[in-house]
Protein backbone atom coordinates (compact mmCIF):
# COMPACT_ATOMS: atom_id res chain seq x y z
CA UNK A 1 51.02 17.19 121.36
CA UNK A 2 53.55 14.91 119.44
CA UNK A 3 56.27 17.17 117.55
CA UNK A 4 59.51 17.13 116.38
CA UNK A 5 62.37 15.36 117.95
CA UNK A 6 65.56 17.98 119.02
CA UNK A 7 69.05 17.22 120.00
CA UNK A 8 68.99 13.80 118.86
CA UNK A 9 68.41 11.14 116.99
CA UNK A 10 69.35 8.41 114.48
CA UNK A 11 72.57 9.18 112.39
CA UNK A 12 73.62 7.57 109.27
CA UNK A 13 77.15 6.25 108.71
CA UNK A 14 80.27 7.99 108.09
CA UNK A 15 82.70 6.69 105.81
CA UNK A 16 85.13 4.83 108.10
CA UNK A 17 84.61 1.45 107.81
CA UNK A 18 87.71 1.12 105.54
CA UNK A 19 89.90 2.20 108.17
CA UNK A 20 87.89 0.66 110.56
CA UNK A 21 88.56 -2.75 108.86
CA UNK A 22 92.00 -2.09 108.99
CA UNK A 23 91.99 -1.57 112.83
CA UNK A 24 90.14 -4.25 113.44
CA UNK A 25 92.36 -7.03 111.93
CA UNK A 26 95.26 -5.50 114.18
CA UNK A 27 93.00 -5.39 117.29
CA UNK A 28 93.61 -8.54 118.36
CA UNK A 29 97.44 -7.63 118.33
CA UNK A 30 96.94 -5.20 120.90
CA UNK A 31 97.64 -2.60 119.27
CA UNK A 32 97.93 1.16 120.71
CA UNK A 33 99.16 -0.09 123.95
CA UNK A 34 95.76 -2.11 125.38
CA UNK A 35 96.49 -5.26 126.74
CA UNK A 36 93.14 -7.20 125.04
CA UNK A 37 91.08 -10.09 126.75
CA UNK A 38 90.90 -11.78 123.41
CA UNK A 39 87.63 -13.92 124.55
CA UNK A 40 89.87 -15.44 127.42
CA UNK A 41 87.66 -17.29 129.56
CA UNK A 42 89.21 -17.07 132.87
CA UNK A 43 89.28 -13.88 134.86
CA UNK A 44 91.77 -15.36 137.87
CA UNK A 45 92.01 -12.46 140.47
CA UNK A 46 88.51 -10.70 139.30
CA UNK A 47 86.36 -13.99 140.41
CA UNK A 48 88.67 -14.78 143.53
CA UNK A 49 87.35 -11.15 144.37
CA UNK A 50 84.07 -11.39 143.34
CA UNK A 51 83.41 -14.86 145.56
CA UNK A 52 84.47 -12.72 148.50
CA UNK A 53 82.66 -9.85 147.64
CA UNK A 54 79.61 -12.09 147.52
CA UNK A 55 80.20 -13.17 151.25
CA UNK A 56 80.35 -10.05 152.43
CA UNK A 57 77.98 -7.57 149.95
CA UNK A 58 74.67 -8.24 148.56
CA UNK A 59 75.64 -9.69 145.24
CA UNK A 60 79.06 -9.41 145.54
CA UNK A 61 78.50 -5.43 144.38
CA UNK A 62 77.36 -2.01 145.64
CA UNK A 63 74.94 -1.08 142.96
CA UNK A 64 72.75 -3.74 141.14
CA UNK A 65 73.61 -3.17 137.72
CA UNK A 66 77.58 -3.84 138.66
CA UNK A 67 77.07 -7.45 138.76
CA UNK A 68 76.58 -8.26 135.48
CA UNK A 69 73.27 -10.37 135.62
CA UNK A 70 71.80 -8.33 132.47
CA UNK A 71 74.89 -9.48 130.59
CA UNK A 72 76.30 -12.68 132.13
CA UNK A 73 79.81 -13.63 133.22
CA UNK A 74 81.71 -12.37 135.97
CA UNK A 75 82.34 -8.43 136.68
CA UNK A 76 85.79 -7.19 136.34
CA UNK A 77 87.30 -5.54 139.00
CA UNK A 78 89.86 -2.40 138.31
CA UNK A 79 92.96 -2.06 139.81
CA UNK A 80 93.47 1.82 138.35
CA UNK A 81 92.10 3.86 135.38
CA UNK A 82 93.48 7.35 133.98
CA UNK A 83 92.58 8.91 131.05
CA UNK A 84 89.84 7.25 128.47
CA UNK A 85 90.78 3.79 130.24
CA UNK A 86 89.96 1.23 132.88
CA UNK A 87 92.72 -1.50 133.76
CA UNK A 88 91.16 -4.25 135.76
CA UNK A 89 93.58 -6.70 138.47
CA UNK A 90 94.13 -8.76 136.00
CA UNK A 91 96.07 -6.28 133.98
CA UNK A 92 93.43 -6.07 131.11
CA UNK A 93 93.03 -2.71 129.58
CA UNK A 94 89.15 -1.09 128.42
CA UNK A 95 88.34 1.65 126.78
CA UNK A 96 85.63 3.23 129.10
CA UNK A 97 82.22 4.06 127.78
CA UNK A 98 80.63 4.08 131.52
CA UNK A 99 82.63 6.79 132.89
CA UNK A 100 81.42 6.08 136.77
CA UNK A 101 78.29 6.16 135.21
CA UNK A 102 78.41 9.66 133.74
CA UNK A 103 80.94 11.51 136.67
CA UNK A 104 83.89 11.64 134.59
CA UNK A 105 83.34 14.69 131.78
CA UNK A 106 86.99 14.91 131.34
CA UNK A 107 88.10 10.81 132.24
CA UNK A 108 89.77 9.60 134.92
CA UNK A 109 92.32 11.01 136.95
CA UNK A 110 92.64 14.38 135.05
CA UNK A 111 95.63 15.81 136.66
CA UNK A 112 94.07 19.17 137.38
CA UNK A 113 91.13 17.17 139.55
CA UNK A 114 93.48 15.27 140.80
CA UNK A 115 95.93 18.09 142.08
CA UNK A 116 92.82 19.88 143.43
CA UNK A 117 92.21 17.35 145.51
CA UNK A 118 95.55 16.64 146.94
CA UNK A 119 95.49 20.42 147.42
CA UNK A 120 92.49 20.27 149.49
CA UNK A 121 92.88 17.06 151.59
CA UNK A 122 96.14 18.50 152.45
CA UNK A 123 94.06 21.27 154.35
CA UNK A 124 91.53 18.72 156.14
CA UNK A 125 89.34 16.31 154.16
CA UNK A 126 85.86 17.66 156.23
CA UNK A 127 85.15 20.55 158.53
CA UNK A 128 81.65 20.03 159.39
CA UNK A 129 81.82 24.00 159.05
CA UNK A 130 81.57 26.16 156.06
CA UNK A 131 84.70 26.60 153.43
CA UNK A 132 85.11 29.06 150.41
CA UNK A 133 85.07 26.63 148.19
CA UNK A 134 81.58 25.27 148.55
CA UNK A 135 80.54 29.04 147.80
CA UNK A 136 83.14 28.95 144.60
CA UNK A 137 81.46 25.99 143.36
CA UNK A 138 77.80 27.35 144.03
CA UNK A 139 79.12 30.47 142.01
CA UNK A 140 80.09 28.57 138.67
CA UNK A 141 77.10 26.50 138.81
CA UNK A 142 74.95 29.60 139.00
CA UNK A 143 76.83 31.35 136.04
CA UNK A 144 75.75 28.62 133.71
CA UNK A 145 72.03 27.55 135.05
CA UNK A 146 71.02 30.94 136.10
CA UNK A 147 67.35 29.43 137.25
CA UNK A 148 69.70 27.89 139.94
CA UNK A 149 69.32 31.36 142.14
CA UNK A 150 69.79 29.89 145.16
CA UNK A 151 71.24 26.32 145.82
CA UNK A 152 72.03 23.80 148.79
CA UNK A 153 74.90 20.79 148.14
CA UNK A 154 73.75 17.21 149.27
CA UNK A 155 75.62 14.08 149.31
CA UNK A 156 74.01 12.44 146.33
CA UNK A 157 71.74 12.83 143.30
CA UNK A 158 69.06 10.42 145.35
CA UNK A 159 68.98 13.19 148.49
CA UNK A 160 68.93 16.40 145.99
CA UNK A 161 65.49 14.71 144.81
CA UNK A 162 64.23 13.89 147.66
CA UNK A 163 64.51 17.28 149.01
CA UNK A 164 63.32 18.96 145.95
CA UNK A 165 59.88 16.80 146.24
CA UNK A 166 59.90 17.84 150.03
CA UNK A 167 60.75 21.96 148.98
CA UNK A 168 57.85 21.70 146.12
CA UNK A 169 55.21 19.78 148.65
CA UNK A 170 55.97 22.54 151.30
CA UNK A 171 55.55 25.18 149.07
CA UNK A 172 52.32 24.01 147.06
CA UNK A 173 50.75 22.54 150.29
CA UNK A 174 50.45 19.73 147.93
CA UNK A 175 51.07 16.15 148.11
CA UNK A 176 50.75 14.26 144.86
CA UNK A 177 53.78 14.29 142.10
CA UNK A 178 54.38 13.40 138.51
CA UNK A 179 57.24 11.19 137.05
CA UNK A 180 57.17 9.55 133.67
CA UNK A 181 57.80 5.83 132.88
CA UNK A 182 61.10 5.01 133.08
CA UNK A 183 62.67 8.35 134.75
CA UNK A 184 65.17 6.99 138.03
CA UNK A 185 64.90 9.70 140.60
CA UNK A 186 67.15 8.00 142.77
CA UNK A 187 65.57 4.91 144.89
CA UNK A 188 64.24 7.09 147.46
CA UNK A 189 60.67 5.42 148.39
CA UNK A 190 58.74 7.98 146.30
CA UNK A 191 60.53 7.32 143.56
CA UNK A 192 61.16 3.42 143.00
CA UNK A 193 57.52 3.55 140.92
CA UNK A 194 58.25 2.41 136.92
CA UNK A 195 61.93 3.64 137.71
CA UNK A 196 63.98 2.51 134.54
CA UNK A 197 67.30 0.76 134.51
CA UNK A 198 67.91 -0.11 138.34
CA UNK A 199 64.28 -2.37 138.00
CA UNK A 200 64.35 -3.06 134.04
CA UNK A 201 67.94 -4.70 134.50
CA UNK A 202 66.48 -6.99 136.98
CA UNK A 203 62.68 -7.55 135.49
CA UNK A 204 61.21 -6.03 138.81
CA UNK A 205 58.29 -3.44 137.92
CA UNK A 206 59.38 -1.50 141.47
CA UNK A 207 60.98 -2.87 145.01
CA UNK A 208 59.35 -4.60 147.50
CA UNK A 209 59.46 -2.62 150.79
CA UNK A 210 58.04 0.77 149.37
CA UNK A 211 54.52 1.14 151.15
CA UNK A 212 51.56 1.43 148.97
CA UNK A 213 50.55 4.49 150.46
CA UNK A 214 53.57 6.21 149.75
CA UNK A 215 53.83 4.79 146.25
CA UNK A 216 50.05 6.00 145.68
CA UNK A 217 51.34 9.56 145.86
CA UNK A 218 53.73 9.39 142.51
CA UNK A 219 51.74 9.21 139.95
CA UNK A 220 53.08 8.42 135.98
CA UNK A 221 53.18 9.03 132.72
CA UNK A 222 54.85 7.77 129.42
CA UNK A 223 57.74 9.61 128.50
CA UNK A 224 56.94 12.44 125.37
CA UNK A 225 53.02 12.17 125.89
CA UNK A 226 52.16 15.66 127.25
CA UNK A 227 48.23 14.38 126.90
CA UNK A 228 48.90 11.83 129.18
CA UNK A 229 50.22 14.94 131.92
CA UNK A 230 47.10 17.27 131.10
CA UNK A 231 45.11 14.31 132.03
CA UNK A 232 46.53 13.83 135.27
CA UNK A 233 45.89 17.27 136.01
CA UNK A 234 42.67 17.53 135.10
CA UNK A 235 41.74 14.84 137.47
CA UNK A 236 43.93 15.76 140.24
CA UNK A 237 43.41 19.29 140.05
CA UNK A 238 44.96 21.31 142.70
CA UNK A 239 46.59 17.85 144.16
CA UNK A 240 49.36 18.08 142.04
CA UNK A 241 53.19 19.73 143.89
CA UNK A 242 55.55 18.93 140.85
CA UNK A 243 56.41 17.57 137.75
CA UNK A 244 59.59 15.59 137.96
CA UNK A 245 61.29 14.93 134.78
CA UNK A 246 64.39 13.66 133.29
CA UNK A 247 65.02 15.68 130.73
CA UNK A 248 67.16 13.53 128.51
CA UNK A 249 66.25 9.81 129.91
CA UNK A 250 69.26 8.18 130.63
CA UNK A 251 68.07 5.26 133.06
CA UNK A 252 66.63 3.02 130.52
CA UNK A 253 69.11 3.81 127.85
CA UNK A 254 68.81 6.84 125.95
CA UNK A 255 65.45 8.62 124.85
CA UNK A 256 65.56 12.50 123.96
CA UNK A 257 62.48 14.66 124.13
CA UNK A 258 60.06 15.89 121.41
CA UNK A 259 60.82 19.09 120.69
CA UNK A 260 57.15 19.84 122.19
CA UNK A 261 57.52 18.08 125.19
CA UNK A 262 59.20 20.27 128.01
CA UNK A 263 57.47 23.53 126.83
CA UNK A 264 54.34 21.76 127.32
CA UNK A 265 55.22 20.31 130.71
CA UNK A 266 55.73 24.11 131.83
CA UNK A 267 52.79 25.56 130.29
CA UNK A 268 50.68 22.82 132.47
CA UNK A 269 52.76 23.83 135.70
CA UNK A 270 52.13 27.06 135.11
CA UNK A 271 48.55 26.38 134.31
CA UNK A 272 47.66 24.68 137.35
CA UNK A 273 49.83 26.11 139.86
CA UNK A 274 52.36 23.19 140.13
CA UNK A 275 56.56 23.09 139.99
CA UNK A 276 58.51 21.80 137.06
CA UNK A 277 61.95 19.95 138.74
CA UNK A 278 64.42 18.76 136.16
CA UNK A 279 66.61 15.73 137.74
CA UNK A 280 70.11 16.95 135.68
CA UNK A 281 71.75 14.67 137.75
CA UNK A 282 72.62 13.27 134.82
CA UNK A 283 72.23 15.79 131.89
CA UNK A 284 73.57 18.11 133.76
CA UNK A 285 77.17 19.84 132.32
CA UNK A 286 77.08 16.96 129.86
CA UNK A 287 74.43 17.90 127.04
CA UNK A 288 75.31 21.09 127.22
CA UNK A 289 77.59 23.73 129.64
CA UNK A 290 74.34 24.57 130.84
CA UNK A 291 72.95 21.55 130.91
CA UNK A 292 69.29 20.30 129.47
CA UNK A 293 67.78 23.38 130.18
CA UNK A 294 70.33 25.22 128.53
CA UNK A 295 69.84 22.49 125.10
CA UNK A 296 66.05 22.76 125.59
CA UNK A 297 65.39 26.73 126.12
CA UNK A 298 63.12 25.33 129.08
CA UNK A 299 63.23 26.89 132.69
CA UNK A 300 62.62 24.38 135.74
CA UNK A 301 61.36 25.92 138.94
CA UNK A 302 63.99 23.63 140.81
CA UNK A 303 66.94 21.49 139.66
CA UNK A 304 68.73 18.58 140.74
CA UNK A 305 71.93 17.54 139.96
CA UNK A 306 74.83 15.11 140.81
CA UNK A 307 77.63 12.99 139.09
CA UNK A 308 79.57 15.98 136.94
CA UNK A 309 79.21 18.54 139.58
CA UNK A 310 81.04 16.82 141.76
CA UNK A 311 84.10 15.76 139.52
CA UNK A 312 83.56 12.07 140.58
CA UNK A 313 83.13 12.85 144.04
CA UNK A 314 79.50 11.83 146.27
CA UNK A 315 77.91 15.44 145.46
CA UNK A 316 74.21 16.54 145.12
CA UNK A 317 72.97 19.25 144.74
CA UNK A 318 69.34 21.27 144.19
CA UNK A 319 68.51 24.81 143.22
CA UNK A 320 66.17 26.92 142.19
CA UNK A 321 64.16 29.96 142.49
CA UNK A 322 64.99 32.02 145.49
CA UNK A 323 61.06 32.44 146.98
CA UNK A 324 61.39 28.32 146.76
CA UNK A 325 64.88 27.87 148.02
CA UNK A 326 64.57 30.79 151.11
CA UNK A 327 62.20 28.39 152.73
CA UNK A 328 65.09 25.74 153.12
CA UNK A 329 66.35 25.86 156.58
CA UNK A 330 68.01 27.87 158.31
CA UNK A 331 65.86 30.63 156.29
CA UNK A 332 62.84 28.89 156.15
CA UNK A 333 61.09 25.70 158.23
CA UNK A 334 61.64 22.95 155.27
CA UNK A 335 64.39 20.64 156.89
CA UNK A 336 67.48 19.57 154.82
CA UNK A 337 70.99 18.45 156.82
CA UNK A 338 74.11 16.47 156.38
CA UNK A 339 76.92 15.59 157.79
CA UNK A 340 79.51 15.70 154.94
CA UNK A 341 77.51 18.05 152.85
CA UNK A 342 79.59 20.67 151.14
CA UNK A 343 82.83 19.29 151.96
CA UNK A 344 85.70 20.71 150.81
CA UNK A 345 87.62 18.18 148.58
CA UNK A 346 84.52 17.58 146.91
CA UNK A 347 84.11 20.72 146.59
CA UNK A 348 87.92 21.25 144.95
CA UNK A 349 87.07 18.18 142.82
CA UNK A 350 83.80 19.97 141.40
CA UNK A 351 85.04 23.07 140.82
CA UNK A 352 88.41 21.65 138.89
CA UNK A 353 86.13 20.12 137.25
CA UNK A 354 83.63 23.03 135.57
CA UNK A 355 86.43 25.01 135.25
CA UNK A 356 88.09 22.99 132.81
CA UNK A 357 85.01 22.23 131.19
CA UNK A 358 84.77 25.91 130.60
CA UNK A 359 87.92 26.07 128.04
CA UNK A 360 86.44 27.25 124.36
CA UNK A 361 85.79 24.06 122.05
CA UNK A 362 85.14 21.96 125.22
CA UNK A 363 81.61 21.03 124.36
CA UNK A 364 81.43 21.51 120.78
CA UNK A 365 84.54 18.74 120.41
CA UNK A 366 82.43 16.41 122.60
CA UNK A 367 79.54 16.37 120.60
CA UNK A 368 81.39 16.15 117.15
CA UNK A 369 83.31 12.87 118.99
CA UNK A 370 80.25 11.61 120.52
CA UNK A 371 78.47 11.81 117.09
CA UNK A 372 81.21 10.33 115.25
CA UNK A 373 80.51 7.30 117.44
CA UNK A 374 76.85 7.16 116.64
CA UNK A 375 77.04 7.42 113.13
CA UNK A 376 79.95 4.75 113.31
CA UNK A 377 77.85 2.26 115.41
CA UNK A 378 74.50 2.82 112.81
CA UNK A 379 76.59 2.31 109.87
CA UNK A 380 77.78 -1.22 111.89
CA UNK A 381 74.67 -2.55 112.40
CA UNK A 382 73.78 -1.25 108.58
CA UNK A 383 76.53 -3.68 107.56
CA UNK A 384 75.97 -6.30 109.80
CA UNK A 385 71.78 -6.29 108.87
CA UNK A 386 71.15 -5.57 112.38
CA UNK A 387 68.25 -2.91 113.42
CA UNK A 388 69.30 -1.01 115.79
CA UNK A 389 68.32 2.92 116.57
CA UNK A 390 71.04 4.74 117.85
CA UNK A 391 71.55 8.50 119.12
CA UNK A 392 72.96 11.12 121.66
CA UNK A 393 72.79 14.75 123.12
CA UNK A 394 76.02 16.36 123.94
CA UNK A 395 78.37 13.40 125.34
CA UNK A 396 75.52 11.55 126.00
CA UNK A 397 74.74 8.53 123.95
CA UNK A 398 72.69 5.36 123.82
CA UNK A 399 71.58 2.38 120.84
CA UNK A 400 68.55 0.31 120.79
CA UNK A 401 68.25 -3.53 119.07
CA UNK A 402 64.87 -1.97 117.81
CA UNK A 403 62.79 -1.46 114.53
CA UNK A 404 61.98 2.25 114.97
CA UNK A 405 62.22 5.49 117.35
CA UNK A 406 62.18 4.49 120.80
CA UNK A 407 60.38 7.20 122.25
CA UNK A 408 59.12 6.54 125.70
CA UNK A 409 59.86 3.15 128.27
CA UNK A 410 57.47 0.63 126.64
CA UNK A 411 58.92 1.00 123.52
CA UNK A 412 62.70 0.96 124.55
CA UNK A 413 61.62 -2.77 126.31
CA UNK A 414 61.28 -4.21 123.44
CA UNK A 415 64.99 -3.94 122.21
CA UNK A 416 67.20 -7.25 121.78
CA UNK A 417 68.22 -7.72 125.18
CA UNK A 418 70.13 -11.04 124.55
CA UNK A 419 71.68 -9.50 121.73
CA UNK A 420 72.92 -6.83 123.64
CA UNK A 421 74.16 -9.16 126.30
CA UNK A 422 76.45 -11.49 123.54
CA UNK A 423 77.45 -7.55 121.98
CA UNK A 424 78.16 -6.46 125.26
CA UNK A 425 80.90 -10.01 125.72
CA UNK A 426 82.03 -9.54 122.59
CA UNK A 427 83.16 -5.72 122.98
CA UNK A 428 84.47 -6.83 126.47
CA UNK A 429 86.60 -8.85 125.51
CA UNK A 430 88.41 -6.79 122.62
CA UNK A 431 89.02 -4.20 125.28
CA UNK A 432 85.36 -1.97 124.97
CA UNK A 433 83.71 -1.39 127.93
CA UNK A 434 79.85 -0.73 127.71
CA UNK A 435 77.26 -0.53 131.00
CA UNK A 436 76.79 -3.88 131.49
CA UNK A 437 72.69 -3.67 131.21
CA UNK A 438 70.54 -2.63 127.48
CA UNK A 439 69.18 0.11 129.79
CA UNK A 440 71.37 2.47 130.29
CA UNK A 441 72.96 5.15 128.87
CA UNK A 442 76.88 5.17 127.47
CA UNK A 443 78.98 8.45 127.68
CA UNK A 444 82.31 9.84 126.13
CA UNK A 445 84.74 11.66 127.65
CA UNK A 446 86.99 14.44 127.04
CA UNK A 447 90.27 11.90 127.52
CA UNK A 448 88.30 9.72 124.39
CA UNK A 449 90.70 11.09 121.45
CA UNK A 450 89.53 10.82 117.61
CA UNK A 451 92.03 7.83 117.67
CA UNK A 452 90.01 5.83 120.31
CA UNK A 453 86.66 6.44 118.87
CA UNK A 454 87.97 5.15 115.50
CA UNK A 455 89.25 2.12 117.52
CA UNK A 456 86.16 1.95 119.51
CA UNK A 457 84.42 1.64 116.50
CA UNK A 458 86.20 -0.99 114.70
CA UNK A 459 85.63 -3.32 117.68
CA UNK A 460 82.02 -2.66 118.54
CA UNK A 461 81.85 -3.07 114.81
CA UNK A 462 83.00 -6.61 115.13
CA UNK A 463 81.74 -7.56 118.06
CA UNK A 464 77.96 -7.03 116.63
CA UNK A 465 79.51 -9.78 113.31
CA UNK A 466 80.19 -11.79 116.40
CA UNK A 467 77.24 -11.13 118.61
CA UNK A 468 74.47 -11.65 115.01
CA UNK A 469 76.58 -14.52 114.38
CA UNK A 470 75.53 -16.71 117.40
């Protein structure tokens, strides 16, 4: 069932790497206001905080990846970030290609987010009671993912999961699911089997602690290989609850679909009586306004999404069709609670968010940057004899240190990881901040002007000179 690729792919150069040049040799200068690392060895007040972090948190960090083990050196701390930049405490300036790890659609502190919020905490931060604008924000999200007929807000993209795979058990009376090589679901037990970035970054094939008799109900497949599926299903049968996909993977870099992929996934759910769930946590309101299913002209039975629709706020949420959804309680005997669930600065911060999301160009202009950047970074590695496969949907966007397509997890392992690592140093330090691990995704932002990508450019163009050189 291999076909076409859509949405993506590898991009040739665009001719600005006279320009590029030019900014380049003033870079160092700091010019257009960033205040550049220049290779500087010391980061003062970022380790003094990062030794005391490590007293107190498990690797001095929240979240794995944060720590910088993939890439070496100390993690920066920020002190404040607005617009397409991050300023850490030692008064370094980055231009931000992680935005929160995909949140921030239109950058940090956008002052009509920002003034929602105010507005809202103003009026009591959490009710623990219903509010108008969790039903606002339900409202927009249904006007642009219509198969979203009925929806429930979590606290996270891991919990909107995690109750989807409970709703689509319960209403299958089924107990097995599918997830592909390489999709993160969140690190919900279920899910931490061949899970991508949060166990590539650290060379762990899962995480101790997840009992093999839970683990033995997820099974897998490689990414794009819809033979693979059919032959789970054949075997399994009437076993099977859901299909749980990543549309657009975005946990071990970047990998778009075959254009043959998601209709076939649906066909077999239809075929054999099982639920398609696509995890837009991530995708979702960035590759498109309507997200992947919107790009891919595929319908999920559920949907689970996070990051965007929440403005940068701890939001999940999951939808779906209504039969499915009804049996969520109160309306049904499926159990789903929390205590901060649908609270309303989130809320404000969500809905600020879509709505200025919705103005005409919004998406189109992302792309076009987004691309620019893509074709900029190929041309780079063109010039600097360096393979590399780059490509992106919407503001999505990723590169590989690879020969060829990477189309599925095994073949996106075998990129340069220790030349991404001395890249990753070398764009750090001239004021370019990438996700500190080969295996994740990068993202642009609406705050990212034409200027910054040009910029942007011309120092991830130099670092990979510097990177190839060593």
């Amino acid at each position: 069932m291999a076909g076409r690729r859509r949405g993506w792919g590898h991009l040739p150069g665009a001719g600005w790497v006279g320009a590029a040049r030019r900014l380049c040799a003033r870079a160092h200068h700091g010019e257009r206001g960033l205040r550049l690392p220049g290779g500087r060895a010391d980061v003062t007040k970022s380790g003094e905080l990062f030794d005391r972090a490590k007293r107190v948190l498990p690797g001095g960090v929240n979240s794995p990846v944060r720590a910088f083990r993939a890439v070496g050196g100390t993690p920066f701390f920020v002190a404040s970030a607005e617009g397409a930049r991050l300023t850490d405490v030692d008064g370094r300036s980055y231009f931000d290609y992680v935005c929160s790890w995909g949140p921030l659609i239109l950058g940090h502190a956008h002052p009509v987010v920002l003034a929602a919020v105010r507005e809202a905490a103003a009026r009591g931060w959490t009710y623990g009671a219903p509010c108008e604008a969790e039903v606002a924000l339900a409202e927009e999200v249904q006007r642009r993912m219509p198969s979203l007929e009925v929806m429930r807000f979590v606290n996270s993209g891991t919990e909107a999961t995690m109750a989807a795979v409970r709703l689509a058990r319960a209403a299958t009376a089924r107990d097995l699911i599918v997830k592909f090589d390489g999709c993160y679901h969140g690190h919900a037990d279920g899910f931490l089997v061949k899970a991508g970035s949060g166990v590539a970054t650290l060379g762990l094939p899962d995480s101790p602690g997840v009992p093999a008799a839970l683990a033995s109900l997820t099974l897998t497949a490689p990414f794009n290989d819809a033979r693979s599926v059919a032959d789970l299903f054949r075997e399994h049968k009437d076993q099977i609850a859901a299909i749980i996909v990543e549309p657009f993977l975005g946990n071990v870099g970047f990998i778009g679909p075959d254009s043959d992929f998601h209709p076939a996934l649906r066909e077999l759910c239809d075929q054999y009586g099982a639920l398609l769930i696509f995890d837009e946590v991530m995708t979702g309101f960035r590759v498109a306004a309507g997200g992947a299913q919107e790009r891919l002209g595929v319908q999920p039975d559920l949907t689970t999404l996070g990051k965007i629709v929440g403005g940068g706020f701890p939001v999940g949420a999951y939808g779906g069709r209504a039969d499915l959804m009804r049996r969520i309680a109160p309306d049904g005997p499926v159990y789903q609670a929390g205590t901060l669930s649908g609270n309303p600065v989130a809320m404000a911060a969500g809905l600020a968010t879509l709505r200025e999301t919705n103005r005409p160009g919004f998406y189109d202009a992302l792309e076009r940057k987004t691309a620019h950047l893509v074709s900029g970074l190929a041309a780079a590695a063109q010039r600097h004899d360096v393979t590399m496969t780059a490509g992106h949907a919407g503001s999505m966007w990723g590169a590989y240190f690879t020969a060829g397509p990477v189309r599925n997890y095994s073949e996106a392992r075998g990129t340069d990881t220790q030349l991404f690592a001395r890249w990753h140093k070398a764009a750090l330090a001239r004021g370019v901040f990438l996700a500190p691990s080969a295996f994740e995704a990068g993202f642009v932002s609406a705050a990212h002007t034409d200027s910054d990508i040009d910029f942007t450019i011309a120092q991830l163009d130099a670092a990979l000179g510097e990177a190839r050189a060593r």
